[in-house]
C-alpha atoms as a PDB file:
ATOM      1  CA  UNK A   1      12.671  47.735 -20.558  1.00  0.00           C
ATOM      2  CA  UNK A   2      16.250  48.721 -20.261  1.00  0.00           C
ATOM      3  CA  UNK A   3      17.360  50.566 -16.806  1.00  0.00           C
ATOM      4  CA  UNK A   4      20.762  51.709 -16.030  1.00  0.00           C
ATOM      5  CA  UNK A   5      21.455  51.320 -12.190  1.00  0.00           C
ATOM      6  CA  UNK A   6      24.818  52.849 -10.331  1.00  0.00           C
ATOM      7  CA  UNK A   7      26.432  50.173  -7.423  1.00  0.00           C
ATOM      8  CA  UNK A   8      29.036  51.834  -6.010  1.00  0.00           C
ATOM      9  CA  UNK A   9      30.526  53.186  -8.677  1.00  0.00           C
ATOM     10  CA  UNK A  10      29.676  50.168 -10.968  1.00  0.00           C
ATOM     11  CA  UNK A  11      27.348  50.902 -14.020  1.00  0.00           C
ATOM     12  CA  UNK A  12      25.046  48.224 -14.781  1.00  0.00           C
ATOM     13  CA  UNK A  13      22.494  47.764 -17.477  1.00  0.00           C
ATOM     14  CA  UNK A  14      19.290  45.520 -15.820  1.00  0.00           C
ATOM     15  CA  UNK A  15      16.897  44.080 -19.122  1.00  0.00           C
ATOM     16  CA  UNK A  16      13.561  44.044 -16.792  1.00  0.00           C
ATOM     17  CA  UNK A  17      12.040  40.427 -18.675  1.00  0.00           C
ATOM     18  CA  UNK A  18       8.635  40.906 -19.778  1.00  0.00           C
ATOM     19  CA  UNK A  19       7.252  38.306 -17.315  1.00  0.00           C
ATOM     20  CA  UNK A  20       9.024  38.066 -14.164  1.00  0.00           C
ATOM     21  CA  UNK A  21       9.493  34.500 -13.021  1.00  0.00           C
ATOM     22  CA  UNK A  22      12.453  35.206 -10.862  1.00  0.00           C
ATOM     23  CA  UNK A  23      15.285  33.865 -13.003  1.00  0.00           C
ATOM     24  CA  UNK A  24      17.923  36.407 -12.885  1.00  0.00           C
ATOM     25  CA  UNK A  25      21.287  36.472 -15.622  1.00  0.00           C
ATOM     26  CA  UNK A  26      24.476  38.133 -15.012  1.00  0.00           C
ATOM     27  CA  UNK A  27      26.499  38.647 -17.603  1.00  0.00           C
ATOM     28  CA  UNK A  28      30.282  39.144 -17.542  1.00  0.00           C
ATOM     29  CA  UNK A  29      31.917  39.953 -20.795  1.00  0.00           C
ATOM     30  CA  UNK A  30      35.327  39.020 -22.416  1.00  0.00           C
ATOM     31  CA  UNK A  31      38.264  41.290 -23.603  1.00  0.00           C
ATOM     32  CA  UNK A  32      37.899  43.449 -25.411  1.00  0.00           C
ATOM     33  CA  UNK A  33      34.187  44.209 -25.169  1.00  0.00           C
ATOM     34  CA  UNK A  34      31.244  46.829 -26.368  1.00  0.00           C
ATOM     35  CA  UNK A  35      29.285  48.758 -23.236  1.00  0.00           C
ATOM     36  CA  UNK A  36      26.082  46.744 -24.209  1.00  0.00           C
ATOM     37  CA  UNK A  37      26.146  43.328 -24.731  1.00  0.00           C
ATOM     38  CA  UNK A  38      23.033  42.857 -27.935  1.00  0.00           C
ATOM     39  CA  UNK A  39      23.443  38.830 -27.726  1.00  0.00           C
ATOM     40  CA  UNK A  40      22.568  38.637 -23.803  1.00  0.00           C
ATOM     41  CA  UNK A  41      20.285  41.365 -23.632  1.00  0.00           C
ATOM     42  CA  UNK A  42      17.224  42.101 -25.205  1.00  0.00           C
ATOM     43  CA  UNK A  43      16.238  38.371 -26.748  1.00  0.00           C
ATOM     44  CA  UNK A  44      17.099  37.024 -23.389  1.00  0.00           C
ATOM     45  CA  UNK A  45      14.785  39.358 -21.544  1.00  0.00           C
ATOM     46  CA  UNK A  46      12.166  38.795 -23.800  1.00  0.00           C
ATOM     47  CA  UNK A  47      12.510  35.054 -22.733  1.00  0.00           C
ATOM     48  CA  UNK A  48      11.028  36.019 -19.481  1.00  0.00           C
ATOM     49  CA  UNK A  49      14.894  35.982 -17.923  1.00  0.00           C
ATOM     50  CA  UNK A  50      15.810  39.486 -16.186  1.00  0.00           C
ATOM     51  CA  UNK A  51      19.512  40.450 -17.663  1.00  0.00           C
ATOM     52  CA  UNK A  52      21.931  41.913 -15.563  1.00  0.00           C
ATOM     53  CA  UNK A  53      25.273  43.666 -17.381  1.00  0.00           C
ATOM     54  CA  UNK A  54      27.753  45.254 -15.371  1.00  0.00           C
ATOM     55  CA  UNK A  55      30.956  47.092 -16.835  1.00  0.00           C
ATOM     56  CA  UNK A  56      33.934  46.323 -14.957  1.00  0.00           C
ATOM     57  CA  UNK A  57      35.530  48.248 -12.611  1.00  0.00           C
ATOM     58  CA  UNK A  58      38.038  51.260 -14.594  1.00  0.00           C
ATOM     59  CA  UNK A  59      36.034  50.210 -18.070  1.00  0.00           C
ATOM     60  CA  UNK A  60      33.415  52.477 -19.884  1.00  0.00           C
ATOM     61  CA  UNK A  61      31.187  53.822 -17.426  1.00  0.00           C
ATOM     62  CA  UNK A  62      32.000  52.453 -14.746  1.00  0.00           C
ATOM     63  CA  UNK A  63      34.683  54.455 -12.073  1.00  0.00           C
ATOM     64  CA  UNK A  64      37.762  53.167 -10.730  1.00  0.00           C
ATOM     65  CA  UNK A  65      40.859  51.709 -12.466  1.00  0.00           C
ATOM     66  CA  UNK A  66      40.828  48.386 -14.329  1.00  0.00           C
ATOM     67  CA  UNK A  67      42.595  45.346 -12.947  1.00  0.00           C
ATOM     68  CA  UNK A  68      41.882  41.537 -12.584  1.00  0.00           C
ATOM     69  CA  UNK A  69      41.189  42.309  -8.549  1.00  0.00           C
ATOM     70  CA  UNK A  70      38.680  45.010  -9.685  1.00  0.00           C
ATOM     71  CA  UNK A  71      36.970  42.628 -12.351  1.00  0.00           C
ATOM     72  CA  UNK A  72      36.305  39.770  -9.567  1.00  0.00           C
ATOM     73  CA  UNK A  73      35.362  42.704  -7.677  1.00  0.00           C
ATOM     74  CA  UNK A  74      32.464  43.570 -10.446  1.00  0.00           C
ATOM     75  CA  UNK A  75      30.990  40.144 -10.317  1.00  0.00           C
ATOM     76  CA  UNK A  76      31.177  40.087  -6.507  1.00  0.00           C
ATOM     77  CA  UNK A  77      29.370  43.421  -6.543  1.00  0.00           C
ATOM     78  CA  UNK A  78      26.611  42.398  -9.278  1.00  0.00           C
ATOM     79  CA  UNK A  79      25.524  39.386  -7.684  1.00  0.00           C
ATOM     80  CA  UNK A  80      24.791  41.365  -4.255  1.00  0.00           C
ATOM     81  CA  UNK A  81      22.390  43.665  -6.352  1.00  0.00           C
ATOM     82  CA  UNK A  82      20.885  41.117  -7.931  1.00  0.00           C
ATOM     83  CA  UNK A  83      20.180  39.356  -4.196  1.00  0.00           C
ATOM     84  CA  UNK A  84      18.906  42.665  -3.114  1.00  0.00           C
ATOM     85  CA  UNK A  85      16.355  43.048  -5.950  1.00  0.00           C
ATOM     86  CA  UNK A  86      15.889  46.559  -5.432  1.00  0.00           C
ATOM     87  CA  UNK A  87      18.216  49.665  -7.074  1.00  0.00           C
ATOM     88  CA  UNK A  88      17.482  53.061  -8.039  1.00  0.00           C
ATOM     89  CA  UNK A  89      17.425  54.422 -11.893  1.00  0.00           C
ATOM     90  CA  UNK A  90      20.061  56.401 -12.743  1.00  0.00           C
ATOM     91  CA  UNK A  91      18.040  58.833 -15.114  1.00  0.00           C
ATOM     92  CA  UNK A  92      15.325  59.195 -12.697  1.00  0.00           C
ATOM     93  CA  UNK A  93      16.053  58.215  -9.622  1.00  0.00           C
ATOM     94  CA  UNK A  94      13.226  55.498  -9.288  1.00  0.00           C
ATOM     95  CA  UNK A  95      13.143  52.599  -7.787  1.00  0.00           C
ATOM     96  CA  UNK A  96      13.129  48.788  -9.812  1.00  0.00           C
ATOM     97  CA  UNK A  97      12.724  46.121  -8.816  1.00  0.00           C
ATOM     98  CA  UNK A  98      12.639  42.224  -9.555  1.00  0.00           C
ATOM     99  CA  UNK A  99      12.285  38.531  -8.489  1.00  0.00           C
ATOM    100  CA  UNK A 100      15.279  36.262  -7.790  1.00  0.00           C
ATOM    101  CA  UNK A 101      15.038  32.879  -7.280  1.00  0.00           C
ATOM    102  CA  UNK A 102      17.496  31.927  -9.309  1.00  0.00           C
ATOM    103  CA  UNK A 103      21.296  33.287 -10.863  1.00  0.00           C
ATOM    104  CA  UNK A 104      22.955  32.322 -13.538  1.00  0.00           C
ATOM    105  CA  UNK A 105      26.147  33.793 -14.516  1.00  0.00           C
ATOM    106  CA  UNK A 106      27.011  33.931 -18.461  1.00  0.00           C
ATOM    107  CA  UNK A 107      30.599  34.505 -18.978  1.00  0.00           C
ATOM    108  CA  UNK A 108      32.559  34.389 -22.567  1.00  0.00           C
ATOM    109  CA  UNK A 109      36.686  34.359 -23.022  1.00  0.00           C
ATOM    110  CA  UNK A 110      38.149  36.395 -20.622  1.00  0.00           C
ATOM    111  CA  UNK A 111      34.843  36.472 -18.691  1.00  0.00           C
ATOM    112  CA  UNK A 112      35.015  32.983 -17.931  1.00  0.00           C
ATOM    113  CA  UNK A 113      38.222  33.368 -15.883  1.00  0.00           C
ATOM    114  CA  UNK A 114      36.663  35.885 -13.631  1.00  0.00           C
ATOM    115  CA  UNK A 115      33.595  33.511 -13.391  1.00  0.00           C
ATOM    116  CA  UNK A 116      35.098  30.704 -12.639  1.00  0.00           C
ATOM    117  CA  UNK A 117      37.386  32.414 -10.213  1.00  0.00           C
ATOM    118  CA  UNK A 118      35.358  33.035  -7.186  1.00  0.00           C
ATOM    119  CA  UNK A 119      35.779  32.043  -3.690  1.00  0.00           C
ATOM    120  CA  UNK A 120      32.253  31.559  -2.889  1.00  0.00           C
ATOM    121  CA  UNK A 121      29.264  30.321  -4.997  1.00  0.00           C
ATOM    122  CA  UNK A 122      26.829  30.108  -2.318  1.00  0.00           C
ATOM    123  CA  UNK A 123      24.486  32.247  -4.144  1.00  0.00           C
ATOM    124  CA  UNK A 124      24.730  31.681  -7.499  1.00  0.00           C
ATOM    125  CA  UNK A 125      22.802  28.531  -9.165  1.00  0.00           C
ATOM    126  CA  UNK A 126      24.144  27.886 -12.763  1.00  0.00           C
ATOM    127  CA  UNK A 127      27.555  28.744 -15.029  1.00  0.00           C
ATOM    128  CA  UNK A 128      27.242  29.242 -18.375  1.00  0.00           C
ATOM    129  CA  UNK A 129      30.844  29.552 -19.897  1.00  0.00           C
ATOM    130  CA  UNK A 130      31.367  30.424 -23.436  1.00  0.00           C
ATOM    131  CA  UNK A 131      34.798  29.882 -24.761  1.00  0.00           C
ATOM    132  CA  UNK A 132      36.495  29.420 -22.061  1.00  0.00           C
ATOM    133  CA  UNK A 133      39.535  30.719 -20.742  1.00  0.00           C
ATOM    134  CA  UNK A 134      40.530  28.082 -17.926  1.00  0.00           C
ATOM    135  CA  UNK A 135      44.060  27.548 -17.466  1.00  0.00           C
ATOM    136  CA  UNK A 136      46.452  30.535 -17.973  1.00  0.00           C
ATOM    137  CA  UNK A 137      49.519  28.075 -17.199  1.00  0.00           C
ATOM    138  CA  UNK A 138      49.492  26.321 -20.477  1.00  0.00           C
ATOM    139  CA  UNK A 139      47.422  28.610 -22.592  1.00  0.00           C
ATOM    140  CA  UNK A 140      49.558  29.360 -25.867  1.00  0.00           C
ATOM    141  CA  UNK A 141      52.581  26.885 -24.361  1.00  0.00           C
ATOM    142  CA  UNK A 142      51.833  24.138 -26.414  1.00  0.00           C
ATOM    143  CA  UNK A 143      52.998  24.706 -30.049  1.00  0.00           C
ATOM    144  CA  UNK A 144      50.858  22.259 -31.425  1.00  0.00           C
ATOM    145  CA  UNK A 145      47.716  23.561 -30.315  1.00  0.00           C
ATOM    146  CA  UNK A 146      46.415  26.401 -32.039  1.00  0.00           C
ATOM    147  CA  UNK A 147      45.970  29.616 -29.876  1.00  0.00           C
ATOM    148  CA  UNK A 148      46.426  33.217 -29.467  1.00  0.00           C
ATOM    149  CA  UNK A 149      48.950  34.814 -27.789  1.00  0.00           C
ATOM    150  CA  UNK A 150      47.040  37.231 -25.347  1.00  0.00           C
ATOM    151  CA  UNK A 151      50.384  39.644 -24.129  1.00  0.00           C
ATOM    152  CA  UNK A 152      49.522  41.982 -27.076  1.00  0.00           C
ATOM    153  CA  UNK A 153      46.046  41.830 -25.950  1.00  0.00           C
ATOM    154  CA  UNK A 154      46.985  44.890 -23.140  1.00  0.00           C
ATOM    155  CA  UNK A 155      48.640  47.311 -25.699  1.00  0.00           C
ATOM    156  CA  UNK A 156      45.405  46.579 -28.057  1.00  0.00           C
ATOM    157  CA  UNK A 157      43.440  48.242 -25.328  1.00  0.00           C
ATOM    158  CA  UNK A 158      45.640  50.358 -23.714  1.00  0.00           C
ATOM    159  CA  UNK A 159      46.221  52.291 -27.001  1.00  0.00           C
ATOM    160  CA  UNK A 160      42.876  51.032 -29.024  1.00  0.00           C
ATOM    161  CA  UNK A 161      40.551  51.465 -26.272  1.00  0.00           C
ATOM    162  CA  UNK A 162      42.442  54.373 -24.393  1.00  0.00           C
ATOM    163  CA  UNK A 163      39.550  56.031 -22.214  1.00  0.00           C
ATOM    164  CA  UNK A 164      37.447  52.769 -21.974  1.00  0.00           C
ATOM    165  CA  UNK A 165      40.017  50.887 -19.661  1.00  0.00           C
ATOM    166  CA  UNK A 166      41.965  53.171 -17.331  1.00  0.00           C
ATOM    167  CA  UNK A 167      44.609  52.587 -15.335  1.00  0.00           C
ATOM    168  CA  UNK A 168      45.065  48.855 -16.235  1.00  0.00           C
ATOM    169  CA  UNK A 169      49.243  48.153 -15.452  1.00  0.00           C
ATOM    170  CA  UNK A 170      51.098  45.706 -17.679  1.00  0.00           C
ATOM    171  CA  UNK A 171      52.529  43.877 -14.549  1.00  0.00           C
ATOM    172  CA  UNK A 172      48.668  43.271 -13.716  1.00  0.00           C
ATOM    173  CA  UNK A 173      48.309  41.284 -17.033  1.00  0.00           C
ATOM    174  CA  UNK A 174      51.611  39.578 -17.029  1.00  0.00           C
ATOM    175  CA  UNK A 175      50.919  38.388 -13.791  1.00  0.00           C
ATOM    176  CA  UNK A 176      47.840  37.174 -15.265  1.00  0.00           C
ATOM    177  CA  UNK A 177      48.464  35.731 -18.220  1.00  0.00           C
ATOM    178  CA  UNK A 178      51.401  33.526 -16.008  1.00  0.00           C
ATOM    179  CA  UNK A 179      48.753  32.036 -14.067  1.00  0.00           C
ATOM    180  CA  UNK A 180      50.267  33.701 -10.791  1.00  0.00           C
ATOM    181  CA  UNK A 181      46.510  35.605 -10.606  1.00  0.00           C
ATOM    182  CA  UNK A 182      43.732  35.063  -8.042  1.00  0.00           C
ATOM    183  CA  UNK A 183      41.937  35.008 -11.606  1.00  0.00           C
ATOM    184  CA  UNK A 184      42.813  31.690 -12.977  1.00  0.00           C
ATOM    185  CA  UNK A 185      39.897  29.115 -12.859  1.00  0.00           C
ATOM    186  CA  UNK A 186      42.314  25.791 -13.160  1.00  0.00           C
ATOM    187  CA  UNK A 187      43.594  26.543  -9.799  1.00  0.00           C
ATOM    188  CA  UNK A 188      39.596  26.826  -8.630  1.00  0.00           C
ATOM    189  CA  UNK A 189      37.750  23.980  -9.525  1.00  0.00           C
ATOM    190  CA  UNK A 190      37.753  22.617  -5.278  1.00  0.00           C
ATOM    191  CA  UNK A 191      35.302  26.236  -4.960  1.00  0.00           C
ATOM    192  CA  UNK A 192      32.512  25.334  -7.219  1.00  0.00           C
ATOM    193  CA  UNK A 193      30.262  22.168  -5.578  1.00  0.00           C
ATOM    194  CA  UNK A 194      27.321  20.965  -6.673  1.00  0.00           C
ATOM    195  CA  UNK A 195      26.738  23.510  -9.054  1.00  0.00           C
ATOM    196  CA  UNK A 196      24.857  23.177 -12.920  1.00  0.00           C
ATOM    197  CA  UNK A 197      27.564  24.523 -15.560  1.00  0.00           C
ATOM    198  CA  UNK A 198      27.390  24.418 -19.006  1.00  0.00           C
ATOM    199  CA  UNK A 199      30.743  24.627 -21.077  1.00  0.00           C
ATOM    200  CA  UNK A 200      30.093  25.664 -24.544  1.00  0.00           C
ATOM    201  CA  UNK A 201      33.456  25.170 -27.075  1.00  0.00           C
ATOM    202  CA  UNK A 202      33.789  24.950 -31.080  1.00  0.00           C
ATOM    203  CA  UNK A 203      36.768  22.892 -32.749  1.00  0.00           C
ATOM    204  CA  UNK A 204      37.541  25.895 -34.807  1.00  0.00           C
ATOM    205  CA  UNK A 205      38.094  27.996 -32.148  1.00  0.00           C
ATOM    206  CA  UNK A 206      41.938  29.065 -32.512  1.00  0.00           C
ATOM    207  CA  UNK A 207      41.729  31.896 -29.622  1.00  0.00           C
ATOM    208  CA  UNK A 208      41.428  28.926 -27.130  1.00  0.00           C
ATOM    209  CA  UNK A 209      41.752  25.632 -27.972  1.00  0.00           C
ATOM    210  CA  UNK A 210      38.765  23.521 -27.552  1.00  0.00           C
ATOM    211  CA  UNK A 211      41.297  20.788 -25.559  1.00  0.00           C
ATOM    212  CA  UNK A 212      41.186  23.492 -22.488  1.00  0.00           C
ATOM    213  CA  UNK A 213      37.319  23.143 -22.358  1.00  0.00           C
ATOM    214  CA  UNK A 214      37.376  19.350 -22.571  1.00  0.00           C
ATOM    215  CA  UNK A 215      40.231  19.269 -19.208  1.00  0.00           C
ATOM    216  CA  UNK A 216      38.576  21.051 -17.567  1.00  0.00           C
ATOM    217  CA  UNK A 217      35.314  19.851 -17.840  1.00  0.00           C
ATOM    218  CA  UNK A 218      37.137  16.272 -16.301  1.00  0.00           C
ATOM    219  CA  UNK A 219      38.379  18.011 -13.626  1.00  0.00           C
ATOM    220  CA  UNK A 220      34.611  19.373 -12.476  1.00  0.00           C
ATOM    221  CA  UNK A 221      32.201  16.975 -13.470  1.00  0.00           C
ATOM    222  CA  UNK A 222      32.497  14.549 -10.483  1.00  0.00           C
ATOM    223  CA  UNK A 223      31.395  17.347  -8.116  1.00  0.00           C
ATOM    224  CA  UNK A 224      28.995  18.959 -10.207  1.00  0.00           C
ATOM    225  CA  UNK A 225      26.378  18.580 -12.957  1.00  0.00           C
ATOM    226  CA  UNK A 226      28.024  19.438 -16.089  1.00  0.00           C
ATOM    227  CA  UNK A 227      26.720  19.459 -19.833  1.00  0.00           C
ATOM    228  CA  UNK A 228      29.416  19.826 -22.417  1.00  0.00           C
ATOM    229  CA  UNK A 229      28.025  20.981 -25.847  1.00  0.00           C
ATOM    230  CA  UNK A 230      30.524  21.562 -28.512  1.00  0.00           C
ATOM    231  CA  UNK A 231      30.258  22.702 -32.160  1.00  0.00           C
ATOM    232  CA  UNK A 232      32.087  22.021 -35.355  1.00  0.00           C
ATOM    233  CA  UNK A 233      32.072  25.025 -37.264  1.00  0.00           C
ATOM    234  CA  UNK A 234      32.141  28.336 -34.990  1.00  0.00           C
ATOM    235  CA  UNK A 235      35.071  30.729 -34.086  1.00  0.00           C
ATOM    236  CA  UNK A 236      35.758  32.676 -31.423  1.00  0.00           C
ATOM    237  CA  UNK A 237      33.955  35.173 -29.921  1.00  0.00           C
ATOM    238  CA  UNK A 238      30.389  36.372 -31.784  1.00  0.00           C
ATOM    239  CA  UNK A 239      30.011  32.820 -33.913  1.00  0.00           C
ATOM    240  CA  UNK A 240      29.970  30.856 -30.877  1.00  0.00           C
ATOM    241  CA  UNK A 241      28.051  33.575 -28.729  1.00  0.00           C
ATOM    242  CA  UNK A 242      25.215  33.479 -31.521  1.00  0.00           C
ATOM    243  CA  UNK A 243      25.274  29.820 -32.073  1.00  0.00           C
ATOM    244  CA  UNK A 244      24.735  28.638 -28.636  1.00  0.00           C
ATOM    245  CA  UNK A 245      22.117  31.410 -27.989  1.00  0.00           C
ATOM    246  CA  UNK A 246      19.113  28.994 -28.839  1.00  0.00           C
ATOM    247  CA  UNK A 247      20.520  25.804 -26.748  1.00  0.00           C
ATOM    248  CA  UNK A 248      21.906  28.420 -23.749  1.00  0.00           C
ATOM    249  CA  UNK A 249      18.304  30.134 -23.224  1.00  0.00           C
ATOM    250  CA  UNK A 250      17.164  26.287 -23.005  1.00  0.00           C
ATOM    251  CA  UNK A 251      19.300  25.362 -20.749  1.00  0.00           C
ATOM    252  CA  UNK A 252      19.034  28.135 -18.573  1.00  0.00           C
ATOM    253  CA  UNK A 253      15.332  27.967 -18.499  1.00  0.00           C
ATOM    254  CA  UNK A 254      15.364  24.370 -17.408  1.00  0.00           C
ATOM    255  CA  UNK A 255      13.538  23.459 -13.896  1.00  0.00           C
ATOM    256  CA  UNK A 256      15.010  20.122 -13.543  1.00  0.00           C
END
């Protein structure tokens, strides 16, 4: 069953899993993205796992104006619902409810650098990070590495996606994409602690280079227990997301 719940002004779409054995999955998408996320929805659900989507803050149905504050401001929001396992139906005005004994967040892209970007993960038990965007510093610096630039990535959805991110300001990004951003998980990695995190990367990936993943997987692993699984043959974006599905809903499922 798919519910859509309002927190405070955040629309979220909860995947109820068809036996409910308290493992809970937020997951936070990249730029730009589609209001439901098919990959980490339904098949995940029906894996027992209960799905949690939120749009960010000034995107799609969700109120507010869009900014990197307002997307760590999502997550922060998501995982408090999720802790409360209680929230009210939009359509009907009933009440749902679940089991939590365990969250995971599943990021991908631009996702991962609001995942990876919090200053408390207390409550959270695994990261899954697809593709991800870790160090804003160097990203497209290098010549020899192949990746894209992302500064025409705000007039793609300021003038593609016009009414689905509102009131995003360019000096928001460019602070962002200089790694000047509270949003910039290189900067982070003292924050997450004896946490399990998965880093998922293909070779062929030429969005973000696959040399990002592998850094900063070096700089975490000594404080945390971290599986690296790479592919040969994916891109960015869906081909990864789909490829990893089988080995992520392992993973994630894992009591060990």
């Amino acid at each position: 069953m798919i519910f859509r719940v309002n927190h405070k002004g955040i629309l979220i779409e909860v995947y109820k899993a068809k036996k409910d054995i308290g493992k809970c999955v937020i997951v936070i998408p990249g730029l730009p993205n589609q209001p439901q996320n098919l990959i980490y929805g339904q098949e995940l659900s029906d894996k027992n796992l209960t799905i949690f989507q939120p749009r960010y803050i000034g995107s799609w149905e969700s109120s507010g104006e869009f900014s990197l504050k307002n997307c760590l401001k999502t997550l922060n929001e998501t995982i408090k619902l999720v802790k409360k396992q209680v929230a009210i139906e939009s359509y009907n005005c009933k009440k749902i409810n679940w089991k939590c004994k365990e969250i995971t967040i599943i990021a991908t892209s631009f996702g991962t650098s609001i995942q990876l970007s919090l200053d408390n993960y207390k409550d959270i038990d695994k990261l899954v990070s697809i593709a991800p965007l870790t160090n804003l510093t160097k990203h497209s610096k290098n010549a020899n590495l192949p990746e894209q630039n992302l500064e025409s990535l705000y007039d793609f959805l300021k003038i593609g996606f016009k009414e689905a991110f509102r009131g995003f300001k360019k000096s928001d990004w460019t602070k962002f994409l200089k790694g000047n951003s509270k949003a910039n998980p290189i900067n982070n990695t003292t924050k997450i602690r004896n946490k399990k995190i998965l880093l998922v990367h293909s070779n062929k990936d030429n969005t973000i280079n696959i040399s990002r993943t592998k850094e900063y997987y070096k700089l975490i692993k000594a404080n945390n227990n971290v599986d690296l699984k790479l592919y040969n043959k994916c891109s960015h974006g869906k081909s990864i997301k789909k490829a990893s599905l089988p080995y992520v809903t392992e993973w994630i499922l894992r009591d060990e």
